[in-house]
PDB file of N, CA and C in Angstrom:
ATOM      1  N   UNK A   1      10.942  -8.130   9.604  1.00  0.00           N
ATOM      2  CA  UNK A   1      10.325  -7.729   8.355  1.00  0.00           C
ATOM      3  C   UNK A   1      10.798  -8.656   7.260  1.00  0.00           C
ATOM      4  N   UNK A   2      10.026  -8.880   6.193  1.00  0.00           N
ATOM      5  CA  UNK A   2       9.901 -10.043   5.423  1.00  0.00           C
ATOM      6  C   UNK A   2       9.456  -9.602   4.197  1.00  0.00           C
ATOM      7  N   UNK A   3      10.322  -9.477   3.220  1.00  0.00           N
ATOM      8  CA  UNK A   3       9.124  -9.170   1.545  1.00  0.00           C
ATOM      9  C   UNK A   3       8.028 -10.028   1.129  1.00  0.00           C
ATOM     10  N   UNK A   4       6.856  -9.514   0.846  1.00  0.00           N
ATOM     11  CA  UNK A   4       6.041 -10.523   0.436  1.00  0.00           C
ATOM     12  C   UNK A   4       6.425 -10.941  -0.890  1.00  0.00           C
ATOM     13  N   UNK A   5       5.984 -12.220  -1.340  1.00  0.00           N
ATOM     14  CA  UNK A   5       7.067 -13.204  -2.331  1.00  0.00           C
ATOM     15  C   UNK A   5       5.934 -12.027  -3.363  1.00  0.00           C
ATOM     16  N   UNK A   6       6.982 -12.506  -4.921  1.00  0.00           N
ATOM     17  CA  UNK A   6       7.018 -11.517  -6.113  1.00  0.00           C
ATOM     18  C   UNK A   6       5.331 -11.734  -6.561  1.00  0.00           C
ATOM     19  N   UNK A   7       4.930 -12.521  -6.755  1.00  0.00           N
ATOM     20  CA  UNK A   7       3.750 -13.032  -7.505  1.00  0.00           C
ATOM     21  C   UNK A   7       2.691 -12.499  -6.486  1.00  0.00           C
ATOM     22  N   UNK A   8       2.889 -12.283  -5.219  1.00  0.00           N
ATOM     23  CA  UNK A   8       1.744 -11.889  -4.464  1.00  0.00           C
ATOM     24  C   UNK A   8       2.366 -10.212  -4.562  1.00  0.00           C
ATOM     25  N   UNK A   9       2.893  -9.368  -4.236  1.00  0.00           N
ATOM     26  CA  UNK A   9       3.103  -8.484  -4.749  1.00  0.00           C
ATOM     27  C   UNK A   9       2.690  -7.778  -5.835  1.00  0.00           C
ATOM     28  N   UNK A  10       2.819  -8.628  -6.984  1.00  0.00           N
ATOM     29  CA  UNK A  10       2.522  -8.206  -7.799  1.00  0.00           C
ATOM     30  C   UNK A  10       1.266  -8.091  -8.500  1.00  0.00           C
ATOM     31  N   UNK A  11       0.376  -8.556  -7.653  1.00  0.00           N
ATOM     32  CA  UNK A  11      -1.404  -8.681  -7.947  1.00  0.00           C
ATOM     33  C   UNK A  11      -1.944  -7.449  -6.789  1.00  0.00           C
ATOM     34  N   UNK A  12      -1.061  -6.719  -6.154  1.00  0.00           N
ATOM     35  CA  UNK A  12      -1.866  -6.066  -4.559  1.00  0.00           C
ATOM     36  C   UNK A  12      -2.181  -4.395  -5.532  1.00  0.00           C
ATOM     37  N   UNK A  13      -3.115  -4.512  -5.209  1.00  0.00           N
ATOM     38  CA  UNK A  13      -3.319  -2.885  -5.345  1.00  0.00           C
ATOM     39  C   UNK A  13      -3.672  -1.974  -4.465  1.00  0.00           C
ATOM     40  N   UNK A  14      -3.786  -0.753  -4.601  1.00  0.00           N
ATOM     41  CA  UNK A  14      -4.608  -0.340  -3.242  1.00  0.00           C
ATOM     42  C   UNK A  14      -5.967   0.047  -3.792  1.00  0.00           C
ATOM     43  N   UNK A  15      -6.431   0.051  -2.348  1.00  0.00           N
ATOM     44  CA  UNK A  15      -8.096   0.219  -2.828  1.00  0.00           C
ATOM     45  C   UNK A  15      -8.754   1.354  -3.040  1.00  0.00           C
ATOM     46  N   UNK A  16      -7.959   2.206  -2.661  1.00  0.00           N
ATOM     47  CA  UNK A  16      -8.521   3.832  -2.730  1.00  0.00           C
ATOM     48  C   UNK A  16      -8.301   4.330  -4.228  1.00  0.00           C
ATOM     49  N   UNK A  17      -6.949   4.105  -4.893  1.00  0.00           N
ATOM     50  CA  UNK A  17      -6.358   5.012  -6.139  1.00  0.00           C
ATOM     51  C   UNK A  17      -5.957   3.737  -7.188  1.00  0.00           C
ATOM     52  N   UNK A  18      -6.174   2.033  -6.863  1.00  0.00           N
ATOM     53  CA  UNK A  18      -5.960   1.003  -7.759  1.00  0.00           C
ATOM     54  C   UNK A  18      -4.836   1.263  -8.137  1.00  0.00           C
ATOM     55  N   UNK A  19      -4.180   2.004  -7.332  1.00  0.00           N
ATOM     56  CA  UNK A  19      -2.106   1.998  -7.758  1.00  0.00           C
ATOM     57  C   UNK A  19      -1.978   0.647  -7.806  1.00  0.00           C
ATOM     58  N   UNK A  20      -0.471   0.327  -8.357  1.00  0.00           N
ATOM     59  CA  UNK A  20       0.140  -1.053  -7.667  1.00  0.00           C
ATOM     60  C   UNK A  20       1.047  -0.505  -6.374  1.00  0.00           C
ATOM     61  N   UNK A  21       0.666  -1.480  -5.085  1.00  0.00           N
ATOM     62  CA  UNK A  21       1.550  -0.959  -4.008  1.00  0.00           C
ATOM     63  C   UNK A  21       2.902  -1.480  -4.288  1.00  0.00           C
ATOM     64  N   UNK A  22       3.980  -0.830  -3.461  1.00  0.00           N
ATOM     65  CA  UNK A  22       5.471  -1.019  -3.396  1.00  0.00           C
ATOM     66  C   UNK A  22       5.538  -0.919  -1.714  1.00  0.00           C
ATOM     67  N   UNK A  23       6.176  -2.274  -1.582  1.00  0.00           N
ATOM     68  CA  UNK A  23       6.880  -2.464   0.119  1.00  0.00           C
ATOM     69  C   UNK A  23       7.518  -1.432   0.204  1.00  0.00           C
ATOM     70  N   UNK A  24       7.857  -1.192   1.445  1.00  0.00           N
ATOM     71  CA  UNK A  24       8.831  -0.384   1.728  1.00  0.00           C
ATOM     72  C   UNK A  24       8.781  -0.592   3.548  1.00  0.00           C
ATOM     73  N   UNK A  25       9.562  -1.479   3.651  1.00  0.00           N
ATOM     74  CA  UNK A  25       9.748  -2.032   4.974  1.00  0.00           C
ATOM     75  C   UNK A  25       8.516  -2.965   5.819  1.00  0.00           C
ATOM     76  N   UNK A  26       7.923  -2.686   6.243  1.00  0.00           N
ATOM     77  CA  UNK A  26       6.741  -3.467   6.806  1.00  0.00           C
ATOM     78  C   UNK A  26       5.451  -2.715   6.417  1.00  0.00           C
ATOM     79  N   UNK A  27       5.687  -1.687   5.610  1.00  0.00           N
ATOM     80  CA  UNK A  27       4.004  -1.447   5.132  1.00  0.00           C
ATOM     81  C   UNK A  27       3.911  -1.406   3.246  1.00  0.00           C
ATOM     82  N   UNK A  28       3.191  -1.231   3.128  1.00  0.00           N
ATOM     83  CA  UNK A  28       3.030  -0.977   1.418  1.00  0.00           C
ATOM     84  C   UNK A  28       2.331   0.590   0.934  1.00  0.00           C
ATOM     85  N   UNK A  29       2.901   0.633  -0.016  1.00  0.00           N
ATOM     86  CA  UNK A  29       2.590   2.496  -0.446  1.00  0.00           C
ATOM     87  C   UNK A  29       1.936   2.138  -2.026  1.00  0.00           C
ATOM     88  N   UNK A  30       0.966   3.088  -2.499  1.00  0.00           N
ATOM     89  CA  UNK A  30       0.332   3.529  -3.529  1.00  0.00           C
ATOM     90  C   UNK A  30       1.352   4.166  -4.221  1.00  0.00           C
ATOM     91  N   UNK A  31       1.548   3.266  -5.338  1.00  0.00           N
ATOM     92  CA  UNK A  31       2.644   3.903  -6.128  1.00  0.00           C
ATOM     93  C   UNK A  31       1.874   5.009  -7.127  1.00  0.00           C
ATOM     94  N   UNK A  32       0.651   5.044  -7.044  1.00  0.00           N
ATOM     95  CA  UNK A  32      -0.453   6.290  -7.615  1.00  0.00           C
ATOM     96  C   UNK A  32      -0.263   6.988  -6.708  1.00  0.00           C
ATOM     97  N   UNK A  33      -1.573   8.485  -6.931  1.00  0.00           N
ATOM     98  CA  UNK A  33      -1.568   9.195  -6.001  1.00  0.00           C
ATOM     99  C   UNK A  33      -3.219   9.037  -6.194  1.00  0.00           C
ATOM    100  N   UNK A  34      -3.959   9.706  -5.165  1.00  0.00           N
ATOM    101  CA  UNK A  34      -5.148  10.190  -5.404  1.00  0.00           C
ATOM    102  C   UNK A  34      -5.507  11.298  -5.570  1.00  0.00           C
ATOM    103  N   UNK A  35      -7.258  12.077  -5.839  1.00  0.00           N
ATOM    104  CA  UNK A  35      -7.364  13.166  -6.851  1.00  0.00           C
ATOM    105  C   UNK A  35      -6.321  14.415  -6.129  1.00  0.00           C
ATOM    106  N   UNK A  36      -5.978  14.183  -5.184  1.00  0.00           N
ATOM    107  CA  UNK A  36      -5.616  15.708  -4.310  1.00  0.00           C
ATOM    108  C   UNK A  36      -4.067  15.539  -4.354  1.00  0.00           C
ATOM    109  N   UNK A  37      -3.496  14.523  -4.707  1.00  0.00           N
ATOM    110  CA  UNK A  37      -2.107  14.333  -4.599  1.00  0.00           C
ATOM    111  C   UNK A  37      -1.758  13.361  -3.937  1.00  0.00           C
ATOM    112  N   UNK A  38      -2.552  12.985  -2.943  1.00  0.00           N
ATOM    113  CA  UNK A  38      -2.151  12.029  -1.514  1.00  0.00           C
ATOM    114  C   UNK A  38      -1.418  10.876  -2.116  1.00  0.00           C
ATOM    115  N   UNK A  39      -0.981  10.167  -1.071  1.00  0.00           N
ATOM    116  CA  UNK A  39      -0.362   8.684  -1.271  1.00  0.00           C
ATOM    117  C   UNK A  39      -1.093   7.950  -0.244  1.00  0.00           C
ATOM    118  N   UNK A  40      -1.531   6.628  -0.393  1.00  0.00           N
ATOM    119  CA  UNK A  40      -1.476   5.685   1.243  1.00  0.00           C
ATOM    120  C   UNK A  40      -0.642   4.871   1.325  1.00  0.00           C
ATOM    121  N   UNK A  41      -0.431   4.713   2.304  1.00  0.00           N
ATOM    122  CA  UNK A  41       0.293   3.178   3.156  1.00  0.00           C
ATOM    123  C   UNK A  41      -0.454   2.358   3.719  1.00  0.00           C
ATOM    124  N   UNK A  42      -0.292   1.139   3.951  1.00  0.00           N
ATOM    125  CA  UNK A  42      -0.848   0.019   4.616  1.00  0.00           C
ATOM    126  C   UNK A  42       0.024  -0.935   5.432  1.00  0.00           C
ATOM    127  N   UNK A  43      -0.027  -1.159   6.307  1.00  0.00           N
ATOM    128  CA  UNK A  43       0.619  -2.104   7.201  1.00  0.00           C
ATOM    129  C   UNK A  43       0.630  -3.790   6.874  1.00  0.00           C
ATOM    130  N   UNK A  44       1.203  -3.931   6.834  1.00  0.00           N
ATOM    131  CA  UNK A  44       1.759  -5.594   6.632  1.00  0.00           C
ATOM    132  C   UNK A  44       1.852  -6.126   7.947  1.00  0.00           C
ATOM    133  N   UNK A  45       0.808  -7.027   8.915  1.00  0.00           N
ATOM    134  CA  UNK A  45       1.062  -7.432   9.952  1.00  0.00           C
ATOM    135  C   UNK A  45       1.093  -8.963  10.204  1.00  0.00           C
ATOM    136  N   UNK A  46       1.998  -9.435  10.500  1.00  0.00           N
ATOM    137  CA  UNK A  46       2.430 -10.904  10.503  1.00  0.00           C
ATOM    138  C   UNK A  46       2.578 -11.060   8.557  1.00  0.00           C
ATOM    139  N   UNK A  47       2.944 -10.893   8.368  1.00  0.00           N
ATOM    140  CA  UNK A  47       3.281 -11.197   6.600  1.00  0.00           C
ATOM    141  C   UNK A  47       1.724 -10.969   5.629  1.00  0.00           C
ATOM    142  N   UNK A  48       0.940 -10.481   6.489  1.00  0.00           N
ATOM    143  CA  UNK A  48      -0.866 -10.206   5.948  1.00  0.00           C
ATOM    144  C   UNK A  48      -0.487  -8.990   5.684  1.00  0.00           C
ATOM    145  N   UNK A  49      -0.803  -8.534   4.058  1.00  0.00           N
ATOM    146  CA  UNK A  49      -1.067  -7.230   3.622  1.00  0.00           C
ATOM    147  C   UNK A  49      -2.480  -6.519   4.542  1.00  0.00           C
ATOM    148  N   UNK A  50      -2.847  -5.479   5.343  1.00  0.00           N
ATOM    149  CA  UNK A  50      -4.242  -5.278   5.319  1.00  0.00           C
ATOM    150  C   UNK A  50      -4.355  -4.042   4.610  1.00  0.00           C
ATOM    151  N   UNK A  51      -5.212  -4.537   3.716  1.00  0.00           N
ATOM    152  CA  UNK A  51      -5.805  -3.642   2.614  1.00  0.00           C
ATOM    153  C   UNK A  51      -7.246  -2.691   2.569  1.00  0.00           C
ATOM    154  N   UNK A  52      -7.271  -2.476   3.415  1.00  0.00           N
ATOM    155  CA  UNK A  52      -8.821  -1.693   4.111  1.00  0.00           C
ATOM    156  C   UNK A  52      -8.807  -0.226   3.576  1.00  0.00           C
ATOM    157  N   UNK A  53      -9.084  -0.131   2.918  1.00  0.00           N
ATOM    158  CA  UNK A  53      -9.317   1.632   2.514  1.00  0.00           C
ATOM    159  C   UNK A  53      -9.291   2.290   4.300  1.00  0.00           C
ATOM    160  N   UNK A  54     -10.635   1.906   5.147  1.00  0.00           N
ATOM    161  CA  UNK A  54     -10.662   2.827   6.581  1.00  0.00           C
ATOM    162  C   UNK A  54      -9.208   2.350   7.406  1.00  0.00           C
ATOM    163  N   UNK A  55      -8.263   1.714   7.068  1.00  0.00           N
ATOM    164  CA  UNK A  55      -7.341   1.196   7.734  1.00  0.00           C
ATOM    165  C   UNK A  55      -5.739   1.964   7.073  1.00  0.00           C
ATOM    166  N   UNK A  56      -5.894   2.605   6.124  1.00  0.00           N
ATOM    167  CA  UNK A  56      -4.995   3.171   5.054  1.00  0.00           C
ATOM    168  C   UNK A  56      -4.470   4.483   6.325  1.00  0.00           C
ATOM    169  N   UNK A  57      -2.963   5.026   5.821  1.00  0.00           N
ATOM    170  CA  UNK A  57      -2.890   5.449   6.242  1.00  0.00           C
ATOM    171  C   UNK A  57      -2.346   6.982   5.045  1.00  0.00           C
ATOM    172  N   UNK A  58      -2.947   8.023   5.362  1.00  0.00           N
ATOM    173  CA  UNK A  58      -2.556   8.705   4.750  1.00  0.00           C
ATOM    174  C   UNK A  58      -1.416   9.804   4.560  1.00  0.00           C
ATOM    175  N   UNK A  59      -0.642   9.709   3.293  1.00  0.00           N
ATOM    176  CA  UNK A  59       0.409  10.255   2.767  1.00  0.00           C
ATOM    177  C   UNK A  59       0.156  11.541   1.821  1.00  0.00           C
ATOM    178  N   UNK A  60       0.292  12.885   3.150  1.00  0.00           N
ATOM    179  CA  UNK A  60      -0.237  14.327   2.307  1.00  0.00           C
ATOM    180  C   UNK A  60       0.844  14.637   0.998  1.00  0.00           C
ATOM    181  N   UNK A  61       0.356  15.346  -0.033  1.00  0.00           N
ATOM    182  CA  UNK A  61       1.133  15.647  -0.861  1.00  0.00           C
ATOM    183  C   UNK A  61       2.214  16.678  -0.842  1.00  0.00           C
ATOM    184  N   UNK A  62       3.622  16.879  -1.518  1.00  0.00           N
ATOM    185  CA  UNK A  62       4.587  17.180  -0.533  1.00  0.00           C
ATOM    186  C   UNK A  62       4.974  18.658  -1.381  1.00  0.00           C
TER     187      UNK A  62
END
């Protein structure tokens, strides 16, 4: 696992809630929530953010 460098980071959003994501080990999280509370994650595979809304993984509200 590898941080993606600051400047690319710092342009990623997610596509569902336009949070800014935050790494957190090999995937990235919606530092928003969406209308119901949720959070997503996304997987970082080979150092590629994939940013796919149908590829998101969802984070129920707690």
């Amino acid at each position: 696992m590898s941080n993606l460098p600051t400047q690319l980071s710092a342009q990623l959003r997610c596509p569902i809630t336009a949070s800014p994501l935050i790494q957190h080990g090999s995937t990235l999280v919606s530092s928003g929530t969406g209308a119901h509370g949720e959070t997503y994650s996304y997987r970082i595979v080979e150092g590629i953010p994939v940013l796919l809304a149908e590829e998101a993984t969802l984070i129920p509200h707690r």
